[in-house]
Protein backbone atom coordinates (compact mmCIF):
# COMPACT_ATOMS: atom_id res chain seq x y z
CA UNK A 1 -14.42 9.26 -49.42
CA UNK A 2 -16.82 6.66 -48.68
CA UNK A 3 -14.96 3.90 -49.62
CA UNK A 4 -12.68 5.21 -47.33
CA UNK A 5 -14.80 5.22 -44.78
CA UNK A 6 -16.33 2.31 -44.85
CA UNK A 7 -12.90 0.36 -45.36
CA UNK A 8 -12.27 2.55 -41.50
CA UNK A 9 -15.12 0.77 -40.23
CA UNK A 10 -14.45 -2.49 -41.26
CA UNK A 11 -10.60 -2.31 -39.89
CA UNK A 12 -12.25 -1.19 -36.71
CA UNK A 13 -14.67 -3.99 -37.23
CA UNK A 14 -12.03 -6.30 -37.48
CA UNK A 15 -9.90 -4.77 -34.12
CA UNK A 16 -12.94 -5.36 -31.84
CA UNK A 17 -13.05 -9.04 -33.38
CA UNK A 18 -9.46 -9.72 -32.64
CA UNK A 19 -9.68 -8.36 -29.00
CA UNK A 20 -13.09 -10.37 -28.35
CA UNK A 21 -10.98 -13.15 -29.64
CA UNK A 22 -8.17 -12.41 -27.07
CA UNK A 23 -10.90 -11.87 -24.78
CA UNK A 24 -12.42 -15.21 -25.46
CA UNK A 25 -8.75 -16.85 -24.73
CA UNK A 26 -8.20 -15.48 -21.65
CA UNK A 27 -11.60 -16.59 -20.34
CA UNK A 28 -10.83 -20.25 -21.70
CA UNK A 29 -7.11 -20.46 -20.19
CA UNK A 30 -9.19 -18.89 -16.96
CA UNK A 31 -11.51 -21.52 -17.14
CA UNK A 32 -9.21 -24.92 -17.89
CA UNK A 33 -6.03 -23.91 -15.87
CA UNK A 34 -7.28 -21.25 -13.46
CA UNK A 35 -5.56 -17.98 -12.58
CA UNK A 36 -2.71 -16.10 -13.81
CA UNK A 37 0.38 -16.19 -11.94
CA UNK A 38 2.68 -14.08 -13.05
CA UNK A 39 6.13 -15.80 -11.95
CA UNK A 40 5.81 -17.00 -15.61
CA UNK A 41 7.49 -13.57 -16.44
CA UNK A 42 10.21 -13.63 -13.97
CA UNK A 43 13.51 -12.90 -15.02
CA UNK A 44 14.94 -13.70 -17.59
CA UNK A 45 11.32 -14.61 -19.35
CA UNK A 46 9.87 -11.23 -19.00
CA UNK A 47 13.46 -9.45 -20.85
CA UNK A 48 13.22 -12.28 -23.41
CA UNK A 49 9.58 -11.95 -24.41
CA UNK A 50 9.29 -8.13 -24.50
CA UNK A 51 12.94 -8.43 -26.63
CA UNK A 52 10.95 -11.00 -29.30
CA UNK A 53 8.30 -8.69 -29.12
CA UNK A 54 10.46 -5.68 -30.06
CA UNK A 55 12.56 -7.54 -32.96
CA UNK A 56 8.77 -9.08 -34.74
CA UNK A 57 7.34 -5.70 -34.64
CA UNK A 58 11.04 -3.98 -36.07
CA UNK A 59 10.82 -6.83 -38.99
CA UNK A 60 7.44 -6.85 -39.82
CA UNK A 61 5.87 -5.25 -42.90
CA UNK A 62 4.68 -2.08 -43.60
CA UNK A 63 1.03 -3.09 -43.39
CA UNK A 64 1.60 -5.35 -40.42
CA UNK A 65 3.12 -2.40 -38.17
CA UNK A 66 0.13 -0.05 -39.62
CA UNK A 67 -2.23 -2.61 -38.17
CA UNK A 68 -0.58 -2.98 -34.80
CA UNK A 69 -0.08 0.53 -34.12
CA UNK A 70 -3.20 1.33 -35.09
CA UNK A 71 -4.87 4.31 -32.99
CA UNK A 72 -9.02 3.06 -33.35
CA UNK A 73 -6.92 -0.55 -31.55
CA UNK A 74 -5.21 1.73 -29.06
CA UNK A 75 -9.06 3.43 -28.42
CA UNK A 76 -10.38 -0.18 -27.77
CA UNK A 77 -7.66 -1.07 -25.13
CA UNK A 78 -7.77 2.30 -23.41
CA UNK A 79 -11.40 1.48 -23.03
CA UNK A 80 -11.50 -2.21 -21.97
CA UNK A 81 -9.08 -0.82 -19.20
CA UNK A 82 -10.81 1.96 -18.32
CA UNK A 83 -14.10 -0.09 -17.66
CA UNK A 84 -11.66 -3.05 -16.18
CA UNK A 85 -10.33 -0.20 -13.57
CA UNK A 86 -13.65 0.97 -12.48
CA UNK A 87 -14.46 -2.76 -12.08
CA UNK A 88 -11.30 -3.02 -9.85
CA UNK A 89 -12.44 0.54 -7.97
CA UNK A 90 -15.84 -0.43 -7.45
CA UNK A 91 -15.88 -3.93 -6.81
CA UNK A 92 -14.07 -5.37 -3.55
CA UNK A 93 -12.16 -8.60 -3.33
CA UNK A 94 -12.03 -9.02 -6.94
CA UNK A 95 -9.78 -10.61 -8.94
CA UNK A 96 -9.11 -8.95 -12.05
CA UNK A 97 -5.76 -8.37 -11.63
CA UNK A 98 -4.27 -12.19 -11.64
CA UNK A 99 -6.93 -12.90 -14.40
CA UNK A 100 -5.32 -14.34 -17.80
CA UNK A 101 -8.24 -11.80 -19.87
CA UNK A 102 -6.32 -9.18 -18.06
CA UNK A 103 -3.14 -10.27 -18.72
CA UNK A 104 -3.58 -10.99 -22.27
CA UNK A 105 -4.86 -7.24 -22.92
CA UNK A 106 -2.36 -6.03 -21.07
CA UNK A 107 -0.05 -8.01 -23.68
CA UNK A 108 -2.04 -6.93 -26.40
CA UNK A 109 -1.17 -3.15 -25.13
CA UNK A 110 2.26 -3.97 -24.83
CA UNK A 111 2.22 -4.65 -28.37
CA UNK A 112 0.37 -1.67 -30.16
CA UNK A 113 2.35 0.59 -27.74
CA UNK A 114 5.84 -1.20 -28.82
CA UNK A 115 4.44 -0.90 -32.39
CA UNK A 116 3.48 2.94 -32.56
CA UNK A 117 6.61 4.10 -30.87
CA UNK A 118 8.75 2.02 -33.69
CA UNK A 119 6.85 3.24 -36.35
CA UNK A 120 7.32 6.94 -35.24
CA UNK A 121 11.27 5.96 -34.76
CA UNK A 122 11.31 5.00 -38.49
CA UNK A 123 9.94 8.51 -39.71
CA UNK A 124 11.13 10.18 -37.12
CA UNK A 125 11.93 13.99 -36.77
CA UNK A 126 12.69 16.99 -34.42
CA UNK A 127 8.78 17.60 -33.62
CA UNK A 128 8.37 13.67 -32.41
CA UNK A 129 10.31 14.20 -29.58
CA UNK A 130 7.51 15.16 -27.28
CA UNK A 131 5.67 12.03 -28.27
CA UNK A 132 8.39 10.00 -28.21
CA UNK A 133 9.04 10.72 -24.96
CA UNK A 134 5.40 10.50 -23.58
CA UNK A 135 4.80 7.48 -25.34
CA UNK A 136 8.31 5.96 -24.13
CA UNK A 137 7.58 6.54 -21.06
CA UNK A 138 4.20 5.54 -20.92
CA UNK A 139 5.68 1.73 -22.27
CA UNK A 140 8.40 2.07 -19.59
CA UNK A 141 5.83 2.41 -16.97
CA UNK A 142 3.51 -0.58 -17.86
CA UNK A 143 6.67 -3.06 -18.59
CA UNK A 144 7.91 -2.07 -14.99
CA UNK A 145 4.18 -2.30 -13.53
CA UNK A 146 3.64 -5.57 -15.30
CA UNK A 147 6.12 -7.46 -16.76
CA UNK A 148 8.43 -5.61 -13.53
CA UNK A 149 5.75 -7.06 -10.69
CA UNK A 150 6.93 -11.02 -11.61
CA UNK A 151 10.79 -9.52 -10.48
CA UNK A 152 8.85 -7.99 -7.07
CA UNK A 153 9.39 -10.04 -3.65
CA UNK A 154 7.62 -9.09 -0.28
CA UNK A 155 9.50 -10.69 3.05
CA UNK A 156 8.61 -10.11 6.45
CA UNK A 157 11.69 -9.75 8.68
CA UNK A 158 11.43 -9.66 13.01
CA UNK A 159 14.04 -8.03 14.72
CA UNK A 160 14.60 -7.99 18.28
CA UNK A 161 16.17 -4.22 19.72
CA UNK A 162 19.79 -4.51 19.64
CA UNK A 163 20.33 -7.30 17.46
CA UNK A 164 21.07 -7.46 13.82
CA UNK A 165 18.46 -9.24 11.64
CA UNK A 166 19.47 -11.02 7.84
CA UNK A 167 17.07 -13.52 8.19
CA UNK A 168 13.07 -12.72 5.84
CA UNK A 169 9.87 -14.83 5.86
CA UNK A 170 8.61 -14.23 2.28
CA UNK A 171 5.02 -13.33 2.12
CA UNK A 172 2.76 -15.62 0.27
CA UNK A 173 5.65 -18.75 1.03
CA UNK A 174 5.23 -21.81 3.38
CA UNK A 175 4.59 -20.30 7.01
CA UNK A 176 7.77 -20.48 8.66
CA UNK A 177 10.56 -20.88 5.82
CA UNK A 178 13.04 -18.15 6.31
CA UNK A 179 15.72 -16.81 3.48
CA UNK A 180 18.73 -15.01 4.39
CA UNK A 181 18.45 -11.71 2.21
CA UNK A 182 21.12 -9.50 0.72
CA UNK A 183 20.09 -6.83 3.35
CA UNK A 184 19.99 -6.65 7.07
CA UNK A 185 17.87 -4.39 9.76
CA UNK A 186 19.49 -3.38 13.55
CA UNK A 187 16.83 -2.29 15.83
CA UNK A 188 18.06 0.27 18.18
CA UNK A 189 14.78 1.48 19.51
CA UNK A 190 11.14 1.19 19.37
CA UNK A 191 8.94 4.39 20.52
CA UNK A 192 5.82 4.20 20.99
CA UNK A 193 3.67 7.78 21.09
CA UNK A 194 -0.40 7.07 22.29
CA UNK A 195 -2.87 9.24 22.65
CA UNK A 196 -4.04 9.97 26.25
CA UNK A 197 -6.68 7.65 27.36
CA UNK A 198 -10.24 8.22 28.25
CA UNK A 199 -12.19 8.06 30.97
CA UNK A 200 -15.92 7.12 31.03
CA UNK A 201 -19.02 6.68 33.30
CA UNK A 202 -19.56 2.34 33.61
CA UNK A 203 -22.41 0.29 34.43
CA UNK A 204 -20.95 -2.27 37.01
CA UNK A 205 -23.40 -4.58 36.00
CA UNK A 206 -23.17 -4.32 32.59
CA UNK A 207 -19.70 -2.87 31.89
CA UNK A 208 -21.75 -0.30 29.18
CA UNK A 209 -20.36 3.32 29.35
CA UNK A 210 -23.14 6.12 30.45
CA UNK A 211 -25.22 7.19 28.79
CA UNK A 212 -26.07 4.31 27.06
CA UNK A 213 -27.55 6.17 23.79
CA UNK A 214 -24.63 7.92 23.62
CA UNK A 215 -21.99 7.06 25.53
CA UNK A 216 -19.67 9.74 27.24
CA UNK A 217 -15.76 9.22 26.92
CA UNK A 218 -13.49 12.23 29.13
CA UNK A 219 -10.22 12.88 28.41
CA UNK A 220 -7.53 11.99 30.93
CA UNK A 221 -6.48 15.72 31.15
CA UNK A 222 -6.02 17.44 34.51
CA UNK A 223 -8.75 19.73 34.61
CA UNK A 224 -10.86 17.76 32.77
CA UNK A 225 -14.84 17.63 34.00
CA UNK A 226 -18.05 16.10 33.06
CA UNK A 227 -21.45 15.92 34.58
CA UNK A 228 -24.15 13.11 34.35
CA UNK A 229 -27.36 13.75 36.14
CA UNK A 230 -26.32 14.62 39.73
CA UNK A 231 -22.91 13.25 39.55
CA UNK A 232 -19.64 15.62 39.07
CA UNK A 233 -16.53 14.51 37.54
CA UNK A 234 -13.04 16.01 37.63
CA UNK A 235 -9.87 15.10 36.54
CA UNK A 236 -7.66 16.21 39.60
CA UNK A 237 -3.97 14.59 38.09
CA UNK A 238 -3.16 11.91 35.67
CA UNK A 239 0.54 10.78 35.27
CA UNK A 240 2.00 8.30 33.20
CA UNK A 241 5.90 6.42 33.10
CA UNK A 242 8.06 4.26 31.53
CA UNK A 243 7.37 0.50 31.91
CA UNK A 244 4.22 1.53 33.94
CA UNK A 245 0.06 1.84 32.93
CA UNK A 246 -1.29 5.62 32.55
CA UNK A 247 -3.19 6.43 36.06
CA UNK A 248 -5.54 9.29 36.57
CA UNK A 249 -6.48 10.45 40.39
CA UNK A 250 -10.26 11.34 39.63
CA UNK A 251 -13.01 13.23 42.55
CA UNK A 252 -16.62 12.50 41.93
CA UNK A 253 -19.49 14.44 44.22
CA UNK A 254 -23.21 13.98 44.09
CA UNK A 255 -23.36 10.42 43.78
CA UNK A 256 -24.61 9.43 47.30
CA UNK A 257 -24.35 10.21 50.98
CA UNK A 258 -20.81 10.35 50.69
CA UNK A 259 -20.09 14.27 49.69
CA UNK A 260 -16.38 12.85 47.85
CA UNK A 261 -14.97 9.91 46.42
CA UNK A 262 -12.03 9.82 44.93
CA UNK A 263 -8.60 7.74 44.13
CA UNK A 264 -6.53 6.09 41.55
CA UNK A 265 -7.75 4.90 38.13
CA UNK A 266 -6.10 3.10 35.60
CA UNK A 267 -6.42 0.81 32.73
CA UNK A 268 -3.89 -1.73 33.53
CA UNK A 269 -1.02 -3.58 31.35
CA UNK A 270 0.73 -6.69 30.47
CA UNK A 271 2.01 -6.99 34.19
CA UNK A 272 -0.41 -4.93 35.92
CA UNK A 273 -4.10 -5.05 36.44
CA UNK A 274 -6.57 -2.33 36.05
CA UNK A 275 -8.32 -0.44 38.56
CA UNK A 276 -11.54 1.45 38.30
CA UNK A 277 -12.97 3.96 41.25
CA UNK A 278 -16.39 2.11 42.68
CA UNK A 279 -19.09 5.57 43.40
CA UNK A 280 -21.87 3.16 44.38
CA UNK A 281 -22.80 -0.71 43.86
CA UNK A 282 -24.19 0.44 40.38
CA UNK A 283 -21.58 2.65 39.25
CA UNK A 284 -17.98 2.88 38.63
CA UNK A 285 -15.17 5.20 36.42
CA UNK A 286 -12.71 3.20 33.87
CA UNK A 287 -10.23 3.84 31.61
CA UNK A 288 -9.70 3.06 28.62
CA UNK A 289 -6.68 1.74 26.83
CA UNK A 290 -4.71 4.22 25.40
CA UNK A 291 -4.61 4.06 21.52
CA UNK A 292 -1.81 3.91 19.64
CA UNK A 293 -0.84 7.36 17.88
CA UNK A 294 2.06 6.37 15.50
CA UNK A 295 5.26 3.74 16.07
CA UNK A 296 8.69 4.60 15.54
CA UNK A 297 11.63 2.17 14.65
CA UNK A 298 15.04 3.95 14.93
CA UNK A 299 17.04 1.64 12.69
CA UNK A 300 20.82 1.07 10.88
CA UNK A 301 20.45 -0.76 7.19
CA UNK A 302 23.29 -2.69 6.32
CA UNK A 303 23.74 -4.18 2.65
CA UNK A 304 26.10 -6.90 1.68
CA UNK A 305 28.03 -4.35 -0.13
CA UNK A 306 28.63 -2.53 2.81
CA UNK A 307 26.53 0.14 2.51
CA UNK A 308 24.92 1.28 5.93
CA UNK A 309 21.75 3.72 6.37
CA UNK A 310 20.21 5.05 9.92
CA UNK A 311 16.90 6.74 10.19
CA UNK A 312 13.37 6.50 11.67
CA UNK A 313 10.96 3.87 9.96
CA UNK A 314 7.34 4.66 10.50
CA UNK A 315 3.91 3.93 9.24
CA UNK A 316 3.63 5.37 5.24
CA UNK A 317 7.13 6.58 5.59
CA UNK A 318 9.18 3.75 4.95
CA UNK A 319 13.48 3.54 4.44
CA UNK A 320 14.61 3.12 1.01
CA UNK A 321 17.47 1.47 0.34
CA UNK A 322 18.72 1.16 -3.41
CA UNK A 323 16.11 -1.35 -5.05
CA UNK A 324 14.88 -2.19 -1.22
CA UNK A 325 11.93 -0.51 0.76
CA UNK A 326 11.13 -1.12 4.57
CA UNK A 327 8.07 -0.84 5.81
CA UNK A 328 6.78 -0.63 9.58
CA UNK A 329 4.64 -3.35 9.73
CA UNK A 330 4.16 -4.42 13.51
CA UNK A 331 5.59 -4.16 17.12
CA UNK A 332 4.35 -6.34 20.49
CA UNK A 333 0.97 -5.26 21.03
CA UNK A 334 0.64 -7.01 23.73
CA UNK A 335 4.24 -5.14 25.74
CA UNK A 336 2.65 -2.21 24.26
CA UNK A 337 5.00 1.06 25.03
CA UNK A 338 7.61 -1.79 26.48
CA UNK A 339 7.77 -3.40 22.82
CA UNK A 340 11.25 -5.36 22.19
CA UNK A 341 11.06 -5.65 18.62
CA UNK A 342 9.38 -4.70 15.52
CA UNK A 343 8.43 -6.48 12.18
CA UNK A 344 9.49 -4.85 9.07
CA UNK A 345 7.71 -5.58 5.64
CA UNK A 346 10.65 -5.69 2.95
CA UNK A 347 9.93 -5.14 -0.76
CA UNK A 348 12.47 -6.04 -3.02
CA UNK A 349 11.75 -4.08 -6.61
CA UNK A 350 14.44 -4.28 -8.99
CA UNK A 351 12.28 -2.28 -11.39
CA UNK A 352 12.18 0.46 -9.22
CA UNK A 353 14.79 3.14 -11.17
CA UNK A 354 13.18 1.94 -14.73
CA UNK A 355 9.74 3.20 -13.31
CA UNK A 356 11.69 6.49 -12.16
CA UNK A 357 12.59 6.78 -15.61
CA UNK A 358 9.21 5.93 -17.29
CA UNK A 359 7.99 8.93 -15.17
CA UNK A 360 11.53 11.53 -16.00
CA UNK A 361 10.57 10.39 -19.87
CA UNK A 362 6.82 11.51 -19.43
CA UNK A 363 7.56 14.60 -17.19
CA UNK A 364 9.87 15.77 -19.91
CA UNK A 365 7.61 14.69 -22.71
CA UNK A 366 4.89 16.73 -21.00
CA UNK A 367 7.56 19.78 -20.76
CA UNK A 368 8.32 19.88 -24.62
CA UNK A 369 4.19 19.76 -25.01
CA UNK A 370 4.11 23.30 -23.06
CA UNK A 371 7.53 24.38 -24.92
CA UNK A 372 5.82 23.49 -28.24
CA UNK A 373 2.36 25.14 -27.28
CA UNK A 374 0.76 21.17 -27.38
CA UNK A 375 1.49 20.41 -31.01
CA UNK A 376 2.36 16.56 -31.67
């Protein structure tokens, strides 16, 4: 039993020495060519190397497939990523990611998960099927997330309401190149939903809203009041329309001599300018701009098969579209309300159904776990 043991340690021994050593590599090629960029594994390179990968491990020897599927190596990776994850969580603007150490473990993973699913598949009986399956799916996942992300292409397409757009500026490419794209985007309206703006208390001489420890915004509500030492606020109406800058009528009493002032405010826009209610020569009400509450893009999706899609496109809810998503990226700040187009953020993932079926393969791997009462 001891020589057992120790003969454990020194495989284990061995393991850390080979992933130090892969370690070591990655910082060199990090060092003398810089960072990883993984177009290396674009199609076809990423189906050819994971295919030489599969047929080494399938002809290797007994002892060769014991040591790459080894669990104490599987242990050491889970570990390194685990620690490489936190590094990712914790620390901002790094680079871990794009690094070749990364990269190269992430290989190295690729192998010793390749390796213990083949070895199972050579013994392999009714009660592997739940780890099979978990295990399948688990590779499935990484290969899409990894070797997949080479095959992944971002483009950033403007379309103007009305108009059909093919035409994509890919992100990361030279500024200004566009690529026609298998896929096209009609724009057939752009809403725009704000939240009412507010109202505050301003310093004419300073432009600071009162009071200036803690400054005081109202809402532009009708109804709406607010007092600030002797002076009265109220909201008396506040309208807003199409193609026009929100406007509340606002009364003010106690400032002065005068027992009422009141009148128009508004914040202005693109084509008109703003207007604020003078109570005295130190003080004045403003408004606000009103900020955005969520943008909507009614779109049609045409492919070059023909296929056509309509629906809304919003922030976090984007259109998918076979191995296309769509993304809401930006309108015309500037029109505001009155934007004319929208810019859409298309991501092209051709490894998108593979992941789907990484995750089916681990969702039913999980099921048979339950079904079996958690027995491997």
């Amino acid at each position: 039993m001891a020589g057992k043991g120790e003969r454990k340690q020194k495989i284990v021994v061995e393991e850390l020495l080979v992933t130090s050593a892969v370690l070591i590599a990655g910082i060199a090629l990090q060092f003398f060519i810089g960072g990883y960029d993984k177009r290396i594994l674009a199609f076809p390179v990423n189906i050819i190397l994971f295919s030489s990968i599969v047929l080494v491990i399938s002809l290797s020897g007994r002892a060769v497939l014991a040591r790459l599927s080894s669990g104490s190596l599987s242990v050491i990776l889970i570990s390194i990523f685990v620690i490489a994850s936190l590094w990712m969580g914790l620390v901002p603007g790094n680079m871990v990611k794009i690094s070749w150490p990364f990269a190269l473990l992430y290989l190295l993973t690729i192998i010793n998960l390749t390796a213990v699913i083949i070895k199972r598949l050579k013994t392999v009986k009714i009660r592997d099927i739940s780890f099979l399956l978990n295990h399948i799916g688990l590779l499935v996942l990484l290969l899409a997330a990894g070797f997949g992300s080479a095959d992944k292409s971002r483009y950033f397409m403007r379309v103007n309401e009305g108009e059909v757009e093919w035409r994509g500026e890919r992100s990361g490419g030279e500024k200004g190149v566009v690529k026609e794209l298998p896929i096209a985007v009609s724009l057939s309206d752009f809403i725009l939903e704000e939240y009412p703006p507010k109202l505050a208390l301003v310093d004419r001489a300073t432009g600071e809203a009162l009071p200036l420890d803690k400054p005081h915004f109202m809402e532009s509500k009708v109804g709406t009041k607010w007092s600030y030492q002797e002076i009265k606020i109220s909201v008396d109406s506040f309208e807003i329309h199409p193609r026009l800058a929100p406007k509340a009528y606002v009364s003010v009493t106690g400032a002065n001599e005068n027992p009422k002032i009141e009148g128009w405010v508004t914040c202005g826009s693109y084509f008109q300018h703003h207007k604020t209610l003078n109570i005295n020569d130190k003080l004045c009400i403003a408004m606000t701009f009103p900020e955005p509450q969520r943008f909507i893009s009614k779109v049609e999706v045409y492919t070059e098969d023909g296929d056509n899609r309509e629906g809304e496109i919003l922030v976090n809810h984007p259109m998918t579209m076979g191995p296309w998503k769509i993304y809401q990226h930006s309108y015309d700040s500037h029109m505001g309300r009155d934007s004319q187009w929208s810019v859409f953020e298309l991501v092209y993932d051709p490894w998108l159904y593979i992941a789907y079926f990484g995750i089916i393969c681990m969702m039913a791997g999980a099921l048979t776990l339950f079904w079996k009462g958690g027995k491997l």
